[in-house]
PDB file of N, CA and C in Angstrom:
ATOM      1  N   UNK A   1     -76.200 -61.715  24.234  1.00  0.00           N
ATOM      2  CA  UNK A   1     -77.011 -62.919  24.311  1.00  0.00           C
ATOM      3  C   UNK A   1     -78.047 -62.876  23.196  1.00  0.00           C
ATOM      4  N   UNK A   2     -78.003 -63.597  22.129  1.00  0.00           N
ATOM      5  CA  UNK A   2     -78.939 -63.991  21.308  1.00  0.00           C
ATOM      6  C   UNK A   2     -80.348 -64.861  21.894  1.00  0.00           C
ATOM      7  N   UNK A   3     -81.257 -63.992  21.590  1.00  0.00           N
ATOM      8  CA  UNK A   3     -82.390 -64.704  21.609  1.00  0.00           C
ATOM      9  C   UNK A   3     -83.845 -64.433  20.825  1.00  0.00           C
ATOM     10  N   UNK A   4     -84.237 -65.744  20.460  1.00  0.00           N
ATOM     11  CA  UNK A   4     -85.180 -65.582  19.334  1.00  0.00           C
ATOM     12  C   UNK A   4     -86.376 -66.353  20.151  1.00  0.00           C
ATOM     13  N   UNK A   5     -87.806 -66.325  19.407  1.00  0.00           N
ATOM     14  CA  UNK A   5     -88.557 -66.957  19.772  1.00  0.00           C
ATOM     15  C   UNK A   5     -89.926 -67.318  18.359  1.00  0.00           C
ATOM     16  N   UNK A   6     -90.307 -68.253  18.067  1.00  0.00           N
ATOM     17  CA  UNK A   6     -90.894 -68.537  17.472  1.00  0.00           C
ATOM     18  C   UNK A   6     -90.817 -69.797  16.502  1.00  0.00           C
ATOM     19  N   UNK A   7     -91.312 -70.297  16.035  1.00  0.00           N
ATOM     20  CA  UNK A   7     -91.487 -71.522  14.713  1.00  0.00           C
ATOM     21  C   UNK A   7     -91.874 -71.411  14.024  1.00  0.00           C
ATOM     22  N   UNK A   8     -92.012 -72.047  12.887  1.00  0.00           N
ATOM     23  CA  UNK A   8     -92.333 -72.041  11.630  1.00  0.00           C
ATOM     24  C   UNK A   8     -93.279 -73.097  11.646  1.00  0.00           C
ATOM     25  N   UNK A   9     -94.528 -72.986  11.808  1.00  0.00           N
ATOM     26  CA  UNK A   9     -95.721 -74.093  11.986  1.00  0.00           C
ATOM     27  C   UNK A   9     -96.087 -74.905  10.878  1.00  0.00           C
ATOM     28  N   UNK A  10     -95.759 -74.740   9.459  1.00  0.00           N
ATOM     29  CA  UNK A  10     -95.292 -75.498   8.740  1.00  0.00           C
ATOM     30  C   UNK A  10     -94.429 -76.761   8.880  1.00  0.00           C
ATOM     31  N   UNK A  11     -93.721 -76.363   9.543  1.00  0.00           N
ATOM     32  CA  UNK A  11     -92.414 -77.400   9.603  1.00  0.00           C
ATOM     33  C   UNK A  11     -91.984 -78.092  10.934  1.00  0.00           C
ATOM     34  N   UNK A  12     -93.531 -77.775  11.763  1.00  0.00           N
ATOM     35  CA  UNK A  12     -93.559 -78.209  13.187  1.00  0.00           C
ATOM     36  C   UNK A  12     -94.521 -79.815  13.612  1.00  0.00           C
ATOM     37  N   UNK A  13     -94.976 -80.175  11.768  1.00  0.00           N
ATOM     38  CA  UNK A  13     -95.600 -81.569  12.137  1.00  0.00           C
ATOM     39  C   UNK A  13     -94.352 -82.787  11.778  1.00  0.00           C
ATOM     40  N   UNK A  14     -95.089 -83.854  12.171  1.00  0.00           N
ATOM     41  CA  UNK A  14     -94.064 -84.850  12.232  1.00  0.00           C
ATOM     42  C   UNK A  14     -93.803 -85.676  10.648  1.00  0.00           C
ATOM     43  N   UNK A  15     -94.264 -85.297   9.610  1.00  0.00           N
ATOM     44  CA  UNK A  15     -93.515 -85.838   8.314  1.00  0.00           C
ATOM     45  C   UNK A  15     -92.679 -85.125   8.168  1.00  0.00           C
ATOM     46  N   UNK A  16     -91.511 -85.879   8.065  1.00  0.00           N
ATOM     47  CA  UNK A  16     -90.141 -85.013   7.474  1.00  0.00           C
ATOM     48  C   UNK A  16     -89.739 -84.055   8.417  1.00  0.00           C
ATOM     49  N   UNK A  17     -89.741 -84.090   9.630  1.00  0.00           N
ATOM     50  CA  UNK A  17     -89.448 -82.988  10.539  1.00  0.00           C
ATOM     51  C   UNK A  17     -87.902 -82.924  11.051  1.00  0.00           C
ATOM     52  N   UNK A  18     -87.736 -81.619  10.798  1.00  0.00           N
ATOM     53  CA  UNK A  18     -86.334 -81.832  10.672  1.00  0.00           C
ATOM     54  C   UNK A  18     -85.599 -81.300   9.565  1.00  0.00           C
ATOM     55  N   UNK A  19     -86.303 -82.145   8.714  1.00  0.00           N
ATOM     56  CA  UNK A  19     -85.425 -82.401   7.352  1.00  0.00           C
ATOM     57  C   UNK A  19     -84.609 -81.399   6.198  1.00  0.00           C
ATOM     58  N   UNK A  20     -84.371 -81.374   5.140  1.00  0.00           N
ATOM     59  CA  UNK A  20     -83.878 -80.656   3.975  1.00  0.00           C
ATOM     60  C   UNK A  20     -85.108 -79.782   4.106  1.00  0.00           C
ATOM     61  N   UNK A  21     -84.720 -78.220   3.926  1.00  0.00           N
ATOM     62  CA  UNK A  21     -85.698 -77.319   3.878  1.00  0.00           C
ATOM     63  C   UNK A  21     -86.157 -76.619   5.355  1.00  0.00           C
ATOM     64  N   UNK A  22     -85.487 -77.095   6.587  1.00  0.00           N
ATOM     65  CA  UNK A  22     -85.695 -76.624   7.779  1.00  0.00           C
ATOM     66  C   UNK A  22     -84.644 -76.404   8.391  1.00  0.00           C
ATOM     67  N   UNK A  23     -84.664 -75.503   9.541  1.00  0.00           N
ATOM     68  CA  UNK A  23     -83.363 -75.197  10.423  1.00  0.00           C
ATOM     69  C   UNK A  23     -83.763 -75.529  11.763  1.00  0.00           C
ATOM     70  N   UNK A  24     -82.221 -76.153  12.463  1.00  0.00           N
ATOM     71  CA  UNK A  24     -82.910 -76.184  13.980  1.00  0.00           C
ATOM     72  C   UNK A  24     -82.275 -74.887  14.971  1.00  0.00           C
ATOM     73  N   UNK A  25     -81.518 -73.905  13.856  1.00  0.00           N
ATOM     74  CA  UNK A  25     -81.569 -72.766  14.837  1.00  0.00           C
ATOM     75  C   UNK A  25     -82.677 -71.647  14.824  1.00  0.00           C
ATOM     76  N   UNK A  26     -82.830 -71.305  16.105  1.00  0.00           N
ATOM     77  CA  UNK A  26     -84.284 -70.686  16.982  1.00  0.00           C
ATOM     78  C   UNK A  26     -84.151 -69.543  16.436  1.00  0.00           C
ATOM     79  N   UNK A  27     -83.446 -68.730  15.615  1.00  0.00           N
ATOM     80  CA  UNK A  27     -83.766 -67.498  14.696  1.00  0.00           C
ATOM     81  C   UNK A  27     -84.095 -67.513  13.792  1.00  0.00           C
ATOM     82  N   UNK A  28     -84.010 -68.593  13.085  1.00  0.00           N
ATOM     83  CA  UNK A  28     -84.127 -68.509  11.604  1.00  0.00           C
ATOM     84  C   UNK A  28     -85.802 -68.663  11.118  1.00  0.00           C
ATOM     85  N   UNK A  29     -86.334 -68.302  10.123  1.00  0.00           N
ATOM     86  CA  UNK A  29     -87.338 -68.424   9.483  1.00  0.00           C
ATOM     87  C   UNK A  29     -88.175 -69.242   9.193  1.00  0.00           C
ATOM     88  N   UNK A  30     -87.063 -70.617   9.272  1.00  0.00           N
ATOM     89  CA  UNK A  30     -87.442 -71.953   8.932  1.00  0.00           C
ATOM     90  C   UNK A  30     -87.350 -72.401   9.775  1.00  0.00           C
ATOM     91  N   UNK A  31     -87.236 -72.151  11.347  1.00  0.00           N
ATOM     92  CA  UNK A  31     -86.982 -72.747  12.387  1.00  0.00           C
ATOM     93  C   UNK A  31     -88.063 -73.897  12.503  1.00  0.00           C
ATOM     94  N   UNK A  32     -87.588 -75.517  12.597  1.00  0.00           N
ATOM     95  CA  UNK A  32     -89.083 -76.631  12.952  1.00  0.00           C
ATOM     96  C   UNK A  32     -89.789 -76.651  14.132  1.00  0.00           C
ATOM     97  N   UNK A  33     -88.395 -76.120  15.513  1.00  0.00           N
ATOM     98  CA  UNK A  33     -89.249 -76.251  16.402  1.00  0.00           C
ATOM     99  C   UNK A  33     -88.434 -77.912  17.176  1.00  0.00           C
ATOM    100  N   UNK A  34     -88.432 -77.854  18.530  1.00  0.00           N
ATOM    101  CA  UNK A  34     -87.449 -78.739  19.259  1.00  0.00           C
ATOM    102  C   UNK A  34     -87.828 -79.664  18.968  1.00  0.00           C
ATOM    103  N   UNK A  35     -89.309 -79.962  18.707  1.00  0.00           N
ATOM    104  CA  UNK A  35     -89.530 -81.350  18.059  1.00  0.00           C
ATOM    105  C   UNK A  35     -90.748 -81.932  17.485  1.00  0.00           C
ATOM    106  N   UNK A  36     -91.235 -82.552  16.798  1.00  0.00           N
ATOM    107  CA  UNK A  36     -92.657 -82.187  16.179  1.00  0.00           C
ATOM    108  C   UNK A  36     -94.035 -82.181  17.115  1.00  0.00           C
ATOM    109  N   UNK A  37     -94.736 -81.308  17.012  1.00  0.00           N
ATOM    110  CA  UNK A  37     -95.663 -80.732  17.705  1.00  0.00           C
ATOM    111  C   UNK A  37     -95.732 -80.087  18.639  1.00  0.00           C
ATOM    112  N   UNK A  38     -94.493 -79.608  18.852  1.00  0.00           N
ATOM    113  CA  UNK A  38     -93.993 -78.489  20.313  1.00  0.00           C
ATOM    114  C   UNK A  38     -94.722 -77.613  20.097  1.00  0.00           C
ATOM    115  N   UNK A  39     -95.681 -77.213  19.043  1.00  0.00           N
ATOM    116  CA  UNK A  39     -96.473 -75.759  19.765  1.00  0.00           C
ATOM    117  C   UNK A  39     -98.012 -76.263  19.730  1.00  0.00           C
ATOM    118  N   UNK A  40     -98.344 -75.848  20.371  1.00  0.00           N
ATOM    119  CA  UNK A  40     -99.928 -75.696  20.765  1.00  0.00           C
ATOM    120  C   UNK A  40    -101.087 -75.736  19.488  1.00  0.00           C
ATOM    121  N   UNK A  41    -100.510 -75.159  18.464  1.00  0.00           N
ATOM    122  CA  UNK A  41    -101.403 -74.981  17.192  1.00  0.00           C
ATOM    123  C   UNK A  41    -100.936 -76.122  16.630  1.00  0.00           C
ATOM    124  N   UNK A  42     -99.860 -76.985  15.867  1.00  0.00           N
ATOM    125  CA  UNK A  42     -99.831 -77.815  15.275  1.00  0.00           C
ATOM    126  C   UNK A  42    -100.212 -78.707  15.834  1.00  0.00           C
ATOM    127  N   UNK A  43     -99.797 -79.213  17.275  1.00  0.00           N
ATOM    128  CA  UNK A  43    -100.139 -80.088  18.062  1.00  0.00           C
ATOM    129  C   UNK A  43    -102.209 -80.519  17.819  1.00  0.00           C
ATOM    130  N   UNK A  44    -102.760 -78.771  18.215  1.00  0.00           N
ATOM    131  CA  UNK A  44    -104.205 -78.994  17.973  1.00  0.00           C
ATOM    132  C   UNK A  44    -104.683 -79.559  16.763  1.00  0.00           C
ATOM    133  N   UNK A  45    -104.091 -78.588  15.799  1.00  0.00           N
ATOM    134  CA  UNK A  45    -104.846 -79.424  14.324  1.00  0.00           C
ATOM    135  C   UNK A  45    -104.493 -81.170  14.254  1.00  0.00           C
ATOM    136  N   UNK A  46    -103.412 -81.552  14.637  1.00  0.00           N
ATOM    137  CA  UNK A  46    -102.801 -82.806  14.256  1.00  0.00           C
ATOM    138  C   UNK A  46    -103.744 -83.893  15.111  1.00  0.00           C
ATOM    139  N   UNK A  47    -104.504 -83.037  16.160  1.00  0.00           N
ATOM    140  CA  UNK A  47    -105.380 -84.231  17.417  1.00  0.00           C
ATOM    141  C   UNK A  47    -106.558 -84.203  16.381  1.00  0.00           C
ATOM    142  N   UNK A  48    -106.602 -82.711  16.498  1.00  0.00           N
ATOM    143  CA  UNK A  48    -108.629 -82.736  15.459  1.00  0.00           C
ATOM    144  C   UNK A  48    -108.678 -83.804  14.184  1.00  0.00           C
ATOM    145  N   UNK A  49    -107.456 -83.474  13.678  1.00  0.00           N
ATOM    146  CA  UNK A  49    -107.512 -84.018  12.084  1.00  0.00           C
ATOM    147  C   UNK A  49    -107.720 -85.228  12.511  1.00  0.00           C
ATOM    148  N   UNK A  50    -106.852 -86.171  13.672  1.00  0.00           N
ATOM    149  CA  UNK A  50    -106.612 -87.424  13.647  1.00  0.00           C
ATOM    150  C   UNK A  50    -108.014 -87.864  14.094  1.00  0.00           C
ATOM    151  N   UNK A  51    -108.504 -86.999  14.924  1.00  0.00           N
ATOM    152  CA  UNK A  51    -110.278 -88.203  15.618  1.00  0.00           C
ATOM    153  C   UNK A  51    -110.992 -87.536  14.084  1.00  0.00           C
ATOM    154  N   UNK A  52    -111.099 -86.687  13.267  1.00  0.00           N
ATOM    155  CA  UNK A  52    -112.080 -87.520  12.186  1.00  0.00           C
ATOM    156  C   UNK A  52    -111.302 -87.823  10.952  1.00  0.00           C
ATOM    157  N   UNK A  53    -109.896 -88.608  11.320  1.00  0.00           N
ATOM    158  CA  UNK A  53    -109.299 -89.484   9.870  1.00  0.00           C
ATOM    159  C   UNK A  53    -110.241 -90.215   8.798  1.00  0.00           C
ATOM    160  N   UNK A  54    -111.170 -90.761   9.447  1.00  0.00           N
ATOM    161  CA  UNK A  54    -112.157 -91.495   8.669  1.00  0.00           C
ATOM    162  C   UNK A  54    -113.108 -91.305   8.214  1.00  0.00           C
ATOM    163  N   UNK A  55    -113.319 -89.453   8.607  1.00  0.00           N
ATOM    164  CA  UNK A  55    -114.371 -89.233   7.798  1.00  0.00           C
ATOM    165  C   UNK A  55    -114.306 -88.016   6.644  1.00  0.00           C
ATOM    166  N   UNK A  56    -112.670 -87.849   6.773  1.00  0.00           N
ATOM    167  CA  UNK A  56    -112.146 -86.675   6.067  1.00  0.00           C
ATOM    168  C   UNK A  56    -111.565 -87.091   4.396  1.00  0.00           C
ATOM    169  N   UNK A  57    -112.251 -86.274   3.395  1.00  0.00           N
ATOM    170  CA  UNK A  57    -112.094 -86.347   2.070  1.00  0.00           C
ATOM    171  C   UNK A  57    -110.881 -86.007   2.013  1.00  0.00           C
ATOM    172  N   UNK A  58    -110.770 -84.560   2.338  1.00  0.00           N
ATOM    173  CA  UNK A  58    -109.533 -83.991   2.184  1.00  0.00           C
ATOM    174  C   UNK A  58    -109.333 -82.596   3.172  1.00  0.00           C
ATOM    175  N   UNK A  59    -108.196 -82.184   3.127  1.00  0.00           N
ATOM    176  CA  UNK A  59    -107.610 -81.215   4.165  1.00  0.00           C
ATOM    177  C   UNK A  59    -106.683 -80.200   3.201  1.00  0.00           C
ATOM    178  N   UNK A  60    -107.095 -78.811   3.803  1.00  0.00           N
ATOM    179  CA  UNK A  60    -106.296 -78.197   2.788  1.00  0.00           C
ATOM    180  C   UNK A  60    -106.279 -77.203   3.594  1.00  0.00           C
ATOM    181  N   UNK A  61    -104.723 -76.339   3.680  1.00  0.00           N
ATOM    182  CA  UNK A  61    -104.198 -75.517   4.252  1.00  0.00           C
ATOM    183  C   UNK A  61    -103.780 -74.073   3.748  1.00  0.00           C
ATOM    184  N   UNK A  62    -104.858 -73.219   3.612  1.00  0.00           N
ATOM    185  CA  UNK A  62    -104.543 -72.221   2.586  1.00  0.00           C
ATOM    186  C   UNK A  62    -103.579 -71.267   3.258  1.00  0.00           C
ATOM    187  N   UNK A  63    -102.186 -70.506   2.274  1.00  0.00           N
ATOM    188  CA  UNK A  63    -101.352 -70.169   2.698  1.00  0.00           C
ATOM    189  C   UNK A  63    -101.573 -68.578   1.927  1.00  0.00           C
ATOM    190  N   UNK A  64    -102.172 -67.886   2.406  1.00  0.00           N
ATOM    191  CA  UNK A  64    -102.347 -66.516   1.301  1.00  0.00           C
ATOM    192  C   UNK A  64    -101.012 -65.629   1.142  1.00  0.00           C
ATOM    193  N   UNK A  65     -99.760 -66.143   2.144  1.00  0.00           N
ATOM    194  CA  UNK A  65     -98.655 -64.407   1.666  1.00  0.00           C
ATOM    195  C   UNK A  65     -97.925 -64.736   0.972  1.00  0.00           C
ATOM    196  N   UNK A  66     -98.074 -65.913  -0.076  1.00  0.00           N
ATOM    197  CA  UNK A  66     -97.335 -66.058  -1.119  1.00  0.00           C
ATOM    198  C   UNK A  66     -98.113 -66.313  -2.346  1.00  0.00           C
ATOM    199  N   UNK A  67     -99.586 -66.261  -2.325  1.00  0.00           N
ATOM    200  CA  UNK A  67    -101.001 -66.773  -2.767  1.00  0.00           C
ATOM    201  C   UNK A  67     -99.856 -67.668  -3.670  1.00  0.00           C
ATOM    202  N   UNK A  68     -99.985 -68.467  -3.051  1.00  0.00           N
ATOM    203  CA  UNK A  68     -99.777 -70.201  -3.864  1.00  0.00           C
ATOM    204  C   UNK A  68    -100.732 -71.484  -3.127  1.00  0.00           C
ATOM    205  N   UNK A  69    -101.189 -72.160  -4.102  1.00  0.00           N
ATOM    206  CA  UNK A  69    -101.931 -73.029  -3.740  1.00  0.00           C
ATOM    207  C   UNK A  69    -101.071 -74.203  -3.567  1.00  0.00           C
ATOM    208  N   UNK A  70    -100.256 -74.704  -2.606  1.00  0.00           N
ATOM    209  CA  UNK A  70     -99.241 -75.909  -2.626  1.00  0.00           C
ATOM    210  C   UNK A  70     -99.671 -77.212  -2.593  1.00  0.00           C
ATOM    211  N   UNK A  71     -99.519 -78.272  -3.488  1.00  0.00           N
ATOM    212  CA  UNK A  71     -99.842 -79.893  -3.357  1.00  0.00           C
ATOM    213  C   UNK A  71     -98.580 -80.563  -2.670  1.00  0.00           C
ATOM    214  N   UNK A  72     -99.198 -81.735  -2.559  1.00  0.00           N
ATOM    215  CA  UNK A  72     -98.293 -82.884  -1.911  1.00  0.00           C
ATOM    216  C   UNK A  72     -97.273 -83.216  -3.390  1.00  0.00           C
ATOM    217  N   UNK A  73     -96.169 -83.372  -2.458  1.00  0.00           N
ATOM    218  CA  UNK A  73     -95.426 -83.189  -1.259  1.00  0.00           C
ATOM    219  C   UNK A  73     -94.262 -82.299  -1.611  1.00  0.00           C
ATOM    220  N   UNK A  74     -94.519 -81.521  -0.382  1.00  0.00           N
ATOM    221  CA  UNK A  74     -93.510 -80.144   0.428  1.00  0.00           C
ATOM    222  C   UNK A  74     -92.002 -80.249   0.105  1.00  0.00           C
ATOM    223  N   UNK A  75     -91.369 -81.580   0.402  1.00  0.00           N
ATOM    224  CA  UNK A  75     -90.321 -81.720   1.335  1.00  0.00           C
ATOM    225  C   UNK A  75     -89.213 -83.029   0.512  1.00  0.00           C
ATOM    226  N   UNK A  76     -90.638 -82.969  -0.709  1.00  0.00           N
ATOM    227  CA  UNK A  76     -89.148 -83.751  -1.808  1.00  0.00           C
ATOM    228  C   UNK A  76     -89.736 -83.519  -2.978  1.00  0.00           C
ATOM    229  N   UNK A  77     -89.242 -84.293  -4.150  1.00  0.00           N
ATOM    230  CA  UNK A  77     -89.181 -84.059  -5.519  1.00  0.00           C
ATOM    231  C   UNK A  77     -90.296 -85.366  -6.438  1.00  0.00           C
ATOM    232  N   UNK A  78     -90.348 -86.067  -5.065  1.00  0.00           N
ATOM    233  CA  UNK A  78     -91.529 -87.696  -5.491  1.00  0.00           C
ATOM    234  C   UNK A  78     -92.827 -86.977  -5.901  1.00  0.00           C
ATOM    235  N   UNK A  79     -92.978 -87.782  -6.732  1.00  0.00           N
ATOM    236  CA  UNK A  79     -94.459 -87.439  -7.027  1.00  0.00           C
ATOM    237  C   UNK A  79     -96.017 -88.072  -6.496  1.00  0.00           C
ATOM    238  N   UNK A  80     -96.646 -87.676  -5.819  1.00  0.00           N
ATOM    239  CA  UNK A  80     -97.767 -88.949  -5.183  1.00  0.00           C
ATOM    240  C   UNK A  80     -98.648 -89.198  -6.319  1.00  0.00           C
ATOM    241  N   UNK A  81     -99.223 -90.135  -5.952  1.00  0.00           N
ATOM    242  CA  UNK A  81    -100.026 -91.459  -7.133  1.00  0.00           C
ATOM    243  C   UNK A  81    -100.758 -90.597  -7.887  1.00  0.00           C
ATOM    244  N   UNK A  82    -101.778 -89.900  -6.725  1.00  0.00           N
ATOM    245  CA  UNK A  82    -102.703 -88.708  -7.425  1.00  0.00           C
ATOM    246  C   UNK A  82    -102.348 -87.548  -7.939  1.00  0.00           C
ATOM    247  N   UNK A  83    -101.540 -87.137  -8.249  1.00  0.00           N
ATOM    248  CA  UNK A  83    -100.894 -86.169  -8.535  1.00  0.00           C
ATOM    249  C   UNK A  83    -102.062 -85.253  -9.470  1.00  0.00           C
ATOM    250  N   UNK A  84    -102.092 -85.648 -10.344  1.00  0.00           N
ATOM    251  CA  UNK A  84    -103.052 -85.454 -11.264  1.00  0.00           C
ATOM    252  C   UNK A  84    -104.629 -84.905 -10.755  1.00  0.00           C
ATOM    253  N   UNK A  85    -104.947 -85.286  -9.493  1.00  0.00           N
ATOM    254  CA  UNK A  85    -106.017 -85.047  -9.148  1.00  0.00           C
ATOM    255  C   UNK A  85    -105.944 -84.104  -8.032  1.00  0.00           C
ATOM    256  N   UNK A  86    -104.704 -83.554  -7.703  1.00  0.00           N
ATOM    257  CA  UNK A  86    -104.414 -82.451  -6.652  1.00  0.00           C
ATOM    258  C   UNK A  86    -104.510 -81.649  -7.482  1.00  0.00           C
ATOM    259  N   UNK A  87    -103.571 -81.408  -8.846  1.00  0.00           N
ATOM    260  CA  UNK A  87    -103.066 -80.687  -9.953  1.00  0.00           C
ATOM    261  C   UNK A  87    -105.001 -79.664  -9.941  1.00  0.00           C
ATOM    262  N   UNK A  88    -105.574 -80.871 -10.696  1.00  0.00           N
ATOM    263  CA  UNK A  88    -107.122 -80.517 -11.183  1.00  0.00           C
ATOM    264  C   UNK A  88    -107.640 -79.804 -10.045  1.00  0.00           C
ATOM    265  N   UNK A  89    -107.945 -80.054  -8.302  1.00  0.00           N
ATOM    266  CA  UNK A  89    -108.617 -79.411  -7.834  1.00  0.00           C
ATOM    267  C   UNK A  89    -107.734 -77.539  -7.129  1.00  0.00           C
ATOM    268  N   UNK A  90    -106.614 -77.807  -7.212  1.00  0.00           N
ATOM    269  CA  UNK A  90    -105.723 -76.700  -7.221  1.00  0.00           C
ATOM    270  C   UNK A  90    -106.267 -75.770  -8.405  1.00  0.00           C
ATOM    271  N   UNK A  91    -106.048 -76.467  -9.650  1.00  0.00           N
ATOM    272  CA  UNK A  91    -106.392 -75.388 -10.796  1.00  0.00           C
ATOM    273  C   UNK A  91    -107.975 -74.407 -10.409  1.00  0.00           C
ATOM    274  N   UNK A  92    -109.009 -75.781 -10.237  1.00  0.00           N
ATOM    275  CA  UNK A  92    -110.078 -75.233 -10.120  1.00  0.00           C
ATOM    276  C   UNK A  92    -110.375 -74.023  -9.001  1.00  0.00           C
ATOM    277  N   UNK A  93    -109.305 -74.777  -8.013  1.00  0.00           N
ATOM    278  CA  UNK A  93    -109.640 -73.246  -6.797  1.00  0.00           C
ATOM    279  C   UNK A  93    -108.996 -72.391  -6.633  1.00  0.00           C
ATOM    280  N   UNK A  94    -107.552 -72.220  -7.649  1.00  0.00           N
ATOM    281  CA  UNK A  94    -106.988 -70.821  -8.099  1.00  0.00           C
ATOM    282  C   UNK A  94    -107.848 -69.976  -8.960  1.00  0.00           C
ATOM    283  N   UNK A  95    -108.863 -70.842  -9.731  1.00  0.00           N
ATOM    284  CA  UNK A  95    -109.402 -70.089 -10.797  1.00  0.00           C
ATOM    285  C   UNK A  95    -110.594 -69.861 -10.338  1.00  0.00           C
ATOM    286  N   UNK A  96    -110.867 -70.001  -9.116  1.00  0.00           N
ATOM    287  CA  UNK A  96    -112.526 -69.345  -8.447  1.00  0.00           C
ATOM    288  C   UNK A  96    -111.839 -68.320  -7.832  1.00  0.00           C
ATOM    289  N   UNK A  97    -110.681 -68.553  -6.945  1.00  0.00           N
ATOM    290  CA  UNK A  97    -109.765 -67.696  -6.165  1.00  0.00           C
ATOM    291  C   UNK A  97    -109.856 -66.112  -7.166  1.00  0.00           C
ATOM    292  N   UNK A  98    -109.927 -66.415  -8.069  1.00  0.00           N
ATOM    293  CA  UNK A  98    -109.277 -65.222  -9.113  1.00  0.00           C
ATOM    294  C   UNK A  98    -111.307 -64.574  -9.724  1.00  0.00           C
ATOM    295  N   UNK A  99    -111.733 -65.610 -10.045  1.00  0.00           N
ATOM    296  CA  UNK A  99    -113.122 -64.717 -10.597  1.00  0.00           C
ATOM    297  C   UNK A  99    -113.548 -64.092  -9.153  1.00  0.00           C
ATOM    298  N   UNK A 100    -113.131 -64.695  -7.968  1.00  0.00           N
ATOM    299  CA  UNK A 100    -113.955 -64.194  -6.743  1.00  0.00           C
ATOM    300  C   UNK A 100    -113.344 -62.959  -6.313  1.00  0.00           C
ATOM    301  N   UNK A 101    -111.872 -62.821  -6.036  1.00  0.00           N
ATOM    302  CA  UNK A 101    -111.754 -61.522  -5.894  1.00  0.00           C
ATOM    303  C   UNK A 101    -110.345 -60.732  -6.590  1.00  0.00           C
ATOM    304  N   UNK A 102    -110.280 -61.521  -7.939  1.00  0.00           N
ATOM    305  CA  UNK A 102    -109.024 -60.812  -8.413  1.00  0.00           C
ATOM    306  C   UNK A 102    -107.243 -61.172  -7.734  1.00  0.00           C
ATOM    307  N   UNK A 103    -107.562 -61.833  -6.966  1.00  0.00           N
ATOM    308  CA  UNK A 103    -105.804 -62.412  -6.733  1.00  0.00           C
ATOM    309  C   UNK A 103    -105.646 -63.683  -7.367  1.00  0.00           C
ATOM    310  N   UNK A 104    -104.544 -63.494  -8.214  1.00  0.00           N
ATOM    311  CA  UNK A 104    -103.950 -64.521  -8.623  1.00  0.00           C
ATOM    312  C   UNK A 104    -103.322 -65.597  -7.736  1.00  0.00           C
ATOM    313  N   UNK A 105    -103.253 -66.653  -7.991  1.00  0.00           N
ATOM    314  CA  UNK A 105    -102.612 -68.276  -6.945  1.00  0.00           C
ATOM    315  C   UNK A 105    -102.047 -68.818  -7.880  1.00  0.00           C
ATOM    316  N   UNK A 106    -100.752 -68.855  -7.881  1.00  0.00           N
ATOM    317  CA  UNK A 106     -99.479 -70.190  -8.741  1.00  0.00           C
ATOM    318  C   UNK A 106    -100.407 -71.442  -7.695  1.00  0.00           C
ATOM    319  N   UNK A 107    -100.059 -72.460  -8.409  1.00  0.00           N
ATOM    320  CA  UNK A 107     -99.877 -74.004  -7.730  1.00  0.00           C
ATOM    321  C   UNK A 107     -99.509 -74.644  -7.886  1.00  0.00           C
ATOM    322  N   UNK A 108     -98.802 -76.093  -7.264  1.00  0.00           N
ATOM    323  CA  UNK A 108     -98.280 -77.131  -7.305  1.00  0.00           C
ATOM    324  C   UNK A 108     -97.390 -77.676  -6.566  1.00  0.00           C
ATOM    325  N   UNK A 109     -96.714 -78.058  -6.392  1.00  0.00           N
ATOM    326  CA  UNK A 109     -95.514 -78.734  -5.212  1.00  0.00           C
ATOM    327  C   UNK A 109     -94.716 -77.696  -5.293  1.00  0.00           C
ATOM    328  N   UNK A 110     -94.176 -77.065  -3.871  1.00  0.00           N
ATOM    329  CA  UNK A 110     -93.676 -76.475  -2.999  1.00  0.00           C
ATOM    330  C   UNK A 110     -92.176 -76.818  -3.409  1.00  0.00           C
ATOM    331  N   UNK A 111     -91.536 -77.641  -4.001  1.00  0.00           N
ATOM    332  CA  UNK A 111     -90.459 -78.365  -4.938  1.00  0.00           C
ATOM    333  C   UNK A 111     -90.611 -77.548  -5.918  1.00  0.00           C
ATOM    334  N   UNK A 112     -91.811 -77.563  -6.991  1.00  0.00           N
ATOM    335  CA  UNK A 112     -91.460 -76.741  -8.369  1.00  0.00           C
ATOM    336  C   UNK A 112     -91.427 -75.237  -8.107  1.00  0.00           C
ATOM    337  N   UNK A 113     -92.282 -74.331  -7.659  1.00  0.00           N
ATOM    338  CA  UNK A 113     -92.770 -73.020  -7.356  1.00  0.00           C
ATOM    339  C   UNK A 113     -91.784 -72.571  -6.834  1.00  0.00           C
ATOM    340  N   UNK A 114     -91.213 -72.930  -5.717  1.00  0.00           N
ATOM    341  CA  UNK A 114     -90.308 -72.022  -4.862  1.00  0.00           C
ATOM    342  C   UNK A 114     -88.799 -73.055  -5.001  1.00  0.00           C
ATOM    343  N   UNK A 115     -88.565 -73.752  -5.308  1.00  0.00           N
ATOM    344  CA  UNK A 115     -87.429 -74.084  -5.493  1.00  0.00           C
ATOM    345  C   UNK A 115     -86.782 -74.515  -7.153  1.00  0.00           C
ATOM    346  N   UNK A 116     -86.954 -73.712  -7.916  1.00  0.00           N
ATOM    347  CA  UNK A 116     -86.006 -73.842  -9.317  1.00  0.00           C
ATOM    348  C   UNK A 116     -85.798 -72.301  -9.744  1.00  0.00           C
TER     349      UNK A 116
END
């Protein structure tokens, strides 16, 4: 009897859930999860974020075991409007990342970095 347990909390909110880049079998790495927000942690951030939508600049999800700083968007090859202005504040906080304590951070869409 195979049995696994866990998700990939990345791939457990509801844009693109599911999709290219995820698995729906319960061993795998990339597992999304039965359906978006089935665990307790994505579910929480996704309530908090939503009651202050209107007062939030921006949201950023630092991922340190690959130290990459990732922009929008994850889960395709489109480019968003601002692109340019994710690009700039990524650069700037890989490069404090690095005078502050010496680890290096790649950045940019989760498309270029880890998939070519």
């Amino acid at each position: 009897v195979l049995w696994c347990q866990g998700v990939d909390l990345n791939r457990n909110f509801d844009v693109n859930f599911g999709g290219h880049g995820s698995s729906d079998f319960s061993c795998s790495e990339i597992y999304s999860g039965p359906n978006a927000f089935s665990e307790n942690e994505s579910h929480g951030i996704a309530k908090y974020l939503s009651s202050y939508r209107h007062q939030l600049l921006a949201y950023f999800s630092l991922h340190s075991y690959g130290q990459m700083w990732l922009t929008p968007l994850s889960y395709t090859r489109k480019k968003v409007s601002d692109r340019s202005h994710h690009l700039g504040v990524a650069e700037f906080a890989t490069k404090s990342i690095k005078s502050q304590t010496g680890h290096k951070y790649t950045y940019g869409p989760a498309t270029s970095l880890m998939c070519e």
